[in-house]
C-alpha atoms as a PDB file:
ATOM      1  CA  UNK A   1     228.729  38.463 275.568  1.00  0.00           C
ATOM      2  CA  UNK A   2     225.736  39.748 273.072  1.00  0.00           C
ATOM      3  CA  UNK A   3     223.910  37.077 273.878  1.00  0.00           C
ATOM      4  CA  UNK A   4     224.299  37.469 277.523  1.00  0.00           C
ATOM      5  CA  UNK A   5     223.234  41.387 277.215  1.00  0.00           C
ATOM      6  CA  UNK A   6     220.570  40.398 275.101  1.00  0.00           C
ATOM      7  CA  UNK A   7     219.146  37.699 277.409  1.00  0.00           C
ATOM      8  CA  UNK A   8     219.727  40.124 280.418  1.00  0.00           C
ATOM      9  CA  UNK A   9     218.014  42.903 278.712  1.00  0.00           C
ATOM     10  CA  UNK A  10     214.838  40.398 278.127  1.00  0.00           C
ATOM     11  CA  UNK A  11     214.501  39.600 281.551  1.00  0.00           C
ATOM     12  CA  UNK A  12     215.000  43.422 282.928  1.00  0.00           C
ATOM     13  CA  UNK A  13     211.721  43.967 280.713  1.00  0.00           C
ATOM     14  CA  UNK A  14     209.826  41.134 281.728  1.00  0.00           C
ATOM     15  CA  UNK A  15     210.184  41.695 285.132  1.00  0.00           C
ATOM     16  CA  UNK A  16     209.691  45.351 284.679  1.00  0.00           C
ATOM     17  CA  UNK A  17     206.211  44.458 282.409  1.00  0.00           C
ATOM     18  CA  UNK A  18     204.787  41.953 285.507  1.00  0.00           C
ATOM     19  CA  UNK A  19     205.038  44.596 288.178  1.00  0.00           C
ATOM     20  CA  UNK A  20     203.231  47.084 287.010  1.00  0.00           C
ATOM     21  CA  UNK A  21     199.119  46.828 288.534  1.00  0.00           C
ATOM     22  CA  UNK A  22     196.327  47.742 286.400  1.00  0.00           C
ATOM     23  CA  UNK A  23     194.886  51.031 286.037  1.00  0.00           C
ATOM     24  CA  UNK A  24     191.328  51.680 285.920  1.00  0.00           C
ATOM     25  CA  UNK A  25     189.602  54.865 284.263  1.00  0.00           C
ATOM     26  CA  UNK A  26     187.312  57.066 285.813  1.00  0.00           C
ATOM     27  CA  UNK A  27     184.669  59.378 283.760  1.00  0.00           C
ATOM     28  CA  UNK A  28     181.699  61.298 285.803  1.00  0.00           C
ATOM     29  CA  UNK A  29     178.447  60.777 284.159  1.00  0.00           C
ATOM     30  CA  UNK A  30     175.862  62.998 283.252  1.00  0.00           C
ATOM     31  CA  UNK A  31     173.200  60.340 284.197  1.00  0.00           C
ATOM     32  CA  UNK A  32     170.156  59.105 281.458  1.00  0.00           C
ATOM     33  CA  UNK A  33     168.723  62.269 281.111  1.00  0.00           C
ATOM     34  CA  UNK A  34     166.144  63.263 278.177  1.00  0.00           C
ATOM     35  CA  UNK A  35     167.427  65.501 275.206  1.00  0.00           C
ATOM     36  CA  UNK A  36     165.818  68.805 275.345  1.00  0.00           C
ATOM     37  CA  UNK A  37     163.200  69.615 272.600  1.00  0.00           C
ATOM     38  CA  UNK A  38     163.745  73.981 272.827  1.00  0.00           C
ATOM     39  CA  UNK A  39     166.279  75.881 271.567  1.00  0.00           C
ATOM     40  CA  UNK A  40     165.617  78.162 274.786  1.00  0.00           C
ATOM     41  CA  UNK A  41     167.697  79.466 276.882  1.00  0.00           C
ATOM     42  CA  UNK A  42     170.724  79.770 275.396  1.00  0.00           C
ATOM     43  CA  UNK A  43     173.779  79.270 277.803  1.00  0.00           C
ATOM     44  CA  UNK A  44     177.515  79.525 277.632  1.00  0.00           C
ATOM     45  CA  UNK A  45     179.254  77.760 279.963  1.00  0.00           C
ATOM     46  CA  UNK A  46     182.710  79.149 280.108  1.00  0.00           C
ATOM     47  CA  UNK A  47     185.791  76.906 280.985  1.00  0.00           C
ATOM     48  CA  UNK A  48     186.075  75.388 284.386  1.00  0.00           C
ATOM     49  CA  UNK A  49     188.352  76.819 286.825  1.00  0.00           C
ATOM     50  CA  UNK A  50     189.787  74.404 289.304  1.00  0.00           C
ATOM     51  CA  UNK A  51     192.511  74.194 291.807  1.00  0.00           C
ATOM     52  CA  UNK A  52     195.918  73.437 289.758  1.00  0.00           C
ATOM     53  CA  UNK A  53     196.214  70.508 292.576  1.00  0.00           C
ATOM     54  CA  UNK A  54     193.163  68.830 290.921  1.00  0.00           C
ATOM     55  CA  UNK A  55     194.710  68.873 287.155  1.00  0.00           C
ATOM     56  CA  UNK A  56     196.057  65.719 287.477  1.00  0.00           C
ATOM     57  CA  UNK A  57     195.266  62.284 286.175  1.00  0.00           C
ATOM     58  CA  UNK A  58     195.086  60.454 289.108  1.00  0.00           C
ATOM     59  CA  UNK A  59     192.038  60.080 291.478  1.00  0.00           C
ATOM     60  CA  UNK A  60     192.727  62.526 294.304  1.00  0.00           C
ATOM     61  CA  UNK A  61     191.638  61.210 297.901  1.00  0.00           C
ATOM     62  CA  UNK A  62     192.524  64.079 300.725  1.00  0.00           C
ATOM     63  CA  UNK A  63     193.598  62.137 303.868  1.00  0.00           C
ATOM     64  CA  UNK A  64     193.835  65.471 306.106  1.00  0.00           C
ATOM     65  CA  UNK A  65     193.353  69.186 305.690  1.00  0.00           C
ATOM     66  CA  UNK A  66     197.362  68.742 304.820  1.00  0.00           C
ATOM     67  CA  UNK A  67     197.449  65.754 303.012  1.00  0.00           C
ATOM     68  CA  UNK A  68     196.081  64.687 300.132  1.00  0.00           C
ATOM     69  CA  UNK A  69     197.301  61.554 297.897  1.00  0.00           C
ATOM     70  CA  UNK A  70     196.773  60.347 294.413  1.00  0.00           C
ATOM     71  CA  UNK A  71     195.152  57.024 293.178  1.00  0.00           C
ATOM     72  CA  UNK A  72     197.924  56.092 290.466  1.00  0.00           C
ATOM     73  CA  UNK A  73     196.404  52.739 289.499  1.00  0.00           C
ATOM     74  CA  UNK A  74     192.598  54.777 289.013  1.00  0.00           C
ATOM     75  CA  UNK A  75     193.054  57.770 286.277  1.00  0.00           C
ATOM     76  CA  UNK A  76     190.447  60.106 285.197  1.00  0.00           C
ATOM     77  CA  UNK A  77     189.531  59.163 281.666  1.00  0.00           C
ATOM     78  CA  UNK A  78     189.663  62.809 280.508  1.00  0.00           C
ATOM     79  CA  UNK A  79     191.039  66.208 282.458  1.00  0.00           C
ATOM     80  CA  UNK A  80     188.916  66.727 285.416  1.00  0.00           C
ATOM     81  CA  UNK A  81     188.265  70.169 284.348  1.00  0.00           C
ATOM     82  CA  UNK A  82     186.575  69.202 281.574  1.00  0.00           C
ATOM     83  CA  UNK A  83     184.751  66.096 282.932  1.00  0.00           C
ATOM     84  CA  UNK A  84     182.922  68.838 284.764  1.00  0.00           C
ATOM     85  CA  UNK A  85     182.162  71.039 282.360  1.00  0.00           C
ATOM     86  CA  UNK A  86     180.590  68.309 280.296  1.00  0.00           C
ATOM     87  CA  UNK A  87     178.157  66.998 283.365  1.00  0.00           C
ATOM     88  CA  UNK A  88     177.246  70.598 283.934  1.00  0.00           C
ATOM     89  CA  UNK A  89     176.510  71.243 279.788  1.00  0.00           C
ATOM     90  CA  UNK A  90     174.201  68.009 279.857  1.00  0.00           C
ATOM     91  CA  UNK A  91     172.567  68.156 283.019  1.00  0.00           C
ATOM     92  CA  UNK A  92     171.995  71.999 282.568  1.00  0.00           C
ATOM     93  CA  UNK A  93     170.495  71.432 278.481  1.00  0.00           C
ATOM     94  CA  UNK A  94     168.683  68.565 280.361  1.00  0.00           C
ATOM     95  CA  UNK A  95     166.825  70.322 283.808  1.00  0.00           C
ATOM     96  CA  UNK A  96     166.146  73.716 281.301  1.00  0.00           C
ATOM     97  CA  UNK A  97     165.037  72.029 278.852  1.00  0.00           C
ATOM     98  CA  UNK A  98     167.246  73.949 276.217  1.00  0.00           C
ATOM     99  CA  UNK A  99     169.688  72.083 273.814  1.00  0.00           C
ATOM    100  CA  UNK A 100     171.664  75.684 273.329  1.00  0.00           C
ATOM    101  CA  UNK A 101     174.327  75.122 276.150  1.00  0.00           C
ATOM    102  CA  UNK A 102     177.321  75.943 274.342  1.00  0.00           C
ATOM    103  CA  UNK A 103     181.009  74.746 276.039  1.00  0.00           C
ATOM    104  CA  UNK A 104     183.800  77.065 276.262  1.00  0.00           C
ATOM    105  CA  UNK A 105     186.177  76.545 273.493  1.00  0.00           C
ATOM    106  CA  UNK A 106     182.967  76.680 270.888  1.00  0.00           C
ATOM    107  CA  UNK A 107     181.757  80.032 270.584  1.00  0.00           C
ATOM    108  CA  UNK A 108     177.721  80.687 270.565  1.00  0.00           C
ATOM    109  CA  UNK A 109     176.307  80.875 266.458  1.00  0.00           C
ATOM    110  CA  UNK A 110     173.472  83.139 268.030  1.00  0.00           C
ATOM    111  CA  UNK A 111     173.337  85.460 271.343  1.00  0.00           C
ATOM    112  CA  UNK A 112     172.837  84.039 274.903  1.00  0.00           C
ATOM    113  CA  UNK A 113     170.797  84.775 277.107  1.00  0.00           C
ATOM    114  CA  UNK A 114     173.010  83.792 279.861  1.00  0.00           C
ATOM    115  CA  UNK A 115     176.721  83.299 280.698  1.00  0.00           C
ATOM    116  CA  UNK A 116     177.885  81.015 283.207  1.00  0.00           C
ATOM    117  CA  UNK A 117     181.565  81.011 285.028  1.00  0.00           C
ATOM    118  CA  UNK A 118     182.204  78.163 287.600  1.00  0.00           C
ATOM    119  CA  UNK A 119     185.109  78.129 289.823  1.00  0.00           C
ATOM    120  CA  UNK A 120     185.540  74.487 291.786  1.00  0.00           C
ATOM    121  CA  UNK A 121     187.186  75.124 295.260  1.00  0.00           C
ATOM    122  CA  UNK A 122     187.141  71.820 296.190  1.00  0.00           C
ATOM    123  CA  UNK A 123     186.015  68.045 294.846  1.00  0.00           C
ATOM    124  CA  UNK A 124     187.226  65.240 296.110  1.00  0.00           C
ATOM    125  CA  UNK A 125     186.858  62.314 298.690  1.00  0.00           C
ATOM    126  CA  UNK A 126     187.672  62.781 301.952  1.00  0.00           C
ATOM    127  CA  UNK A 127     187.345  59.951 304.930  1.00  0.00           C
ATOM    128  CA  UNK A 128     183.547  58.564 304.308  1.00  0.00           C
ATOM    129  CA  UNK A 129     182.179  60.991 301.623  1.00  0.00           C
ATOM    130  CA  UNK A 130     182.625  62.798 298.687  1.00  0.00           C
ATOM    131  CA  UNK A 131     183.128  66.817 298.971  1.00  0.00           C
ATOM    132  CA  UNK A 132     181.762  69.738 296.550  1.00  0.00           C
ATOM    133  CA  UNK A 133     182.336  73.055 297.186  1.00  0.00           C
ATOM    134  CA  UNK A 134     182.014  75.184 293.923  1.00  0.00           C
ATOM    135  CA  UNK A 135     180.187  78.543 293.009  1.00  0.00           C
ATOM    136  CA  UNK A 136     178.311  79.596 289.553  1.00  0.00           C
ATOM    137  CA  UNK A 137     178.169  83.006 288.408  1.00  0.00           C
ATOM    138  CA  UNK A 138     175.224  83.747 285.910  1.00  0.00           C
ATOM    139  CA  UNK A 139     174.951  86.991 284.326  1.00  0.00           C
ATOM    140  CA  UNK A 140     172.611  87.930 282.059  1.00  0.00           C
ATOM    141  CA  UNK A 141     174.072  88.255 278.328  1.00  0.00           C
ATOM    142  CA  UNK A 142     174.113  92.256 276.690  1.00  0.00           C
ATOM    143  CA  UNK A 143     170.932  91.445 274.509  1.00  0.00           C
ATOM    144  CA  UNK A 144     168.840  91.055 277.837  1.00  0.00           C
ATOM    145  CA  UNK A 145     167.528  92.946 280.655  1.00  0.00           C
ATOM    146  CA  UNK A 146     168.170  91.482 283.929  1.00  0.00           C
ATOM    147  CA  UNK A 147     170.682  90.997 286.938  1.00  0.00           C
ATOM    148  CA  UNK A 148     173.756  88.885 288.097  1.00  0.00           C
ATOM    149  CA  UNK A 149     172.900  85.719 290.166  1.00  0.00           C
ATOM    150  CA  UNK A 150     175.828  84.102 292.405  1.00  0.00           C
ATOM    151  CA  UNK A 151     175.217  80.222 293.632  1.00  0.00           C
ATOM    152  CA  UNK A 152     177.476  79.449 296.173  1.00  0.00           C
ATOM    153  CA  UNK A 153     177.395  75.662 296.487  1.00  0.00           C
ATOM    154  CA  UNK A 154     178.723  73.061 299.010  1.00  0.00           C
ATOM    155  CA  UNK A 155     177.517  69.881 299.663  1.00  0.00           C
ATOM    156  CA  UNK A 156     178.765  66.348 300.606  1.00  0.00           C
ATOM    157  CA  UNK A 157     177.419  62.527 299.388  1.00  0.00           C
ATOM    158  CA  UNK A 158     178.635  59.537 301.721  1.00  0.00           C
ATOM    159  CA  UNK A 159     180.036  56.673 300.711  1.00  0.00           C
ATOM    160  CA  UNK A 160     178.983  53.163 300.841  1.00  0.00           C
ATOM    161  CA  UNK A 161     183.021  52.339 300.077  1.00  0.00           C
ATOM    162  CA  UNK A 162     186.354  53.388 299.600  1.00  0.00           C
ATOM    163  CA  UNK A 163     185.771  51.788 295.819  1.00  0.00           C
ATOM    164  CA  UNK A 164     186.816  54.181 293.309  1.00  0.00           C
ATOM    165  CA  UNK A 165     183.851  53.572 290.836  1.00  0.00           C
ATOM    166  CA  UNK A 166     181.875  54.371 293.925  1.00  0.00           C
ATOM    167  CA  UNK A 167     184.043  57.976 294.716  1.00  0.00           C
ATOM    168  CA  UNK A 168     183.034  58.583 290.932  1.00  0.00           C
ATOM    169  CA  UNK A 169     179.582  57.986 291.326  1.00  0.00           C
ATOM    170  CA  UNK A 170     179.149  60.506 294.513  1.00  0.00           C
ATOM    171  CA  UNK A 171     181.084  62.652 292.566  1.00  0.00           C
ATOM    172  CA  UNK A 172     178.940  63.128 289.526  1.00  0.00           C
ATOM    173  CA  UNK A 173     175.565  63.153 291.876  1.00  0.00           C
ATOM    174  CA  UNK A 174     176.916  65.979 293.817  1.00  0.00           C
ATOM    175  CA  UNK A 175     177.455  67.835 290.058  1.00  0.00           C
ATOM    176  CA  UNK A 176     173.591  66.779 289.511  1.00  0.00           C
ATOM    177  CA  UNK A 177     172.523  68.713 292.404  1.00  0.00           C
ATOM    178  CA  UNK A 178     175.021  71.877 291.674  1.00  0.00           C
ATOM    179  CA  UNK A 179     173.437  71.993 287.986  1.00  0.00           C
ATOM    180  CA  UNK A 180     169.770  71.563 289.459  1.00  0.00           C
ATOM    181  CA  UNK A 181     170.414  74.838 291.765  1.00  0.00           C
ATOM    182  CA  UNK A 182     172.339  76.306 288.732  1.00  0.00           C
ATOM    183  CA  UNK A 183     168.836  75.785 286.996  1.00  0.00           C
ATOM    184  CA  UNK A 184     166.685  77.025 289.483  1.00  0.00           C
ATOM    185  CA  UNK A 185     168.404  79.924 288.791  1.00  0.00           C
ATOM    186  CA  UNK A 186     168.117  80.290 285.246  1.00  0.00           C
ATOM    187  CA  UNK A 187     164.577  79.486 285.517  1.00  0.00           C
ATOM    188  CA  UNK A 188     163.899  82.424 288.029  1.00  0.00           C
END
């Protein structure tokens, strides 16, 4: 009878172990961009806020303005959240020209001269093209004189396929052009 349970219990997990599909990570990429050579401006980028229905692993493909579904066998290699954060730290050190964009947790050694909130409304792919519709607060830090600038951004990339490396590659380009009007902000 051990022997029976034990061959039994052998087979369960085989079976169970040649069911199961591959999964494929996901990261969004910052692109080859050239490090910065000034220490000016310095920029906090505070934490990402997203939709709680984005915080998930899976690659999230919206099928209808009611129905959205997850990609279980393509995972984001880190929390989306902070996947964006990242592209924006890079791409923003990259288009200013300033290697002093500090990420929320790490607090700034020196003061800014500008603070940046993002709030993501939406990101994702929908039918034939990748969605991004996302605003940046800048404000000016205490040490400075100057106002509050609002970017309100939506945009949309198409795509080529349904491929998931492709969704992630739309994805990141429509973060390139956020951080380049996030920039031409800055730079004003």
């Amino acid at each position: 009878m051990k022997r029976f349970l034990f061959v039994l219990t052998v087979l369960v997990i085989a079976a169970c172990a040649g069911t199961s599909p591959p999964i494929y990570y996901l990261q969004l990429s910052a692109g080859d961009e050239e490090l910065p050579q000034s220490d000016d401006p310095v920029i906090y980028l505070d934490a990402i806020a997203v939709p709680d229905y984005m915080l998930r692993d899976e690659l999230l493909v919206r099928d209808s303005a009611y129905s959205i579904r997850y990609l279980s066998s393509h995972r984001w290699a880190e929390p989306i959240d902070l996947g964006i954060q990242r592209v924006l730290a890079t791409r923003l050190e990259s288009v200013t020209g300033s290697r002093q964009v500090i990420s929320f947790p790490d607090v700034p050694r020196k003061p800014t001269d500008w603070n940046l909130r993002v709030v993501v409304r939406h990101f994702e792919a929908a039918g034939n093209e990748v969605q991004l519709s996302a605003e940046g607060r800048l404000e000016r830090a205490e040490a400075t004189q100057g106002a509050s600038a609002v970017i309100s951004f939506e945009d949309r990339a198409l795509l080529a396929s349904d491929d998931a490396e492709v969704i992630a590659a739309r994805m990141s380009e429509l973060l390139w052009r956020f951080t380049d009007e996030l920039a031409a902000a800055i730079k004003e």
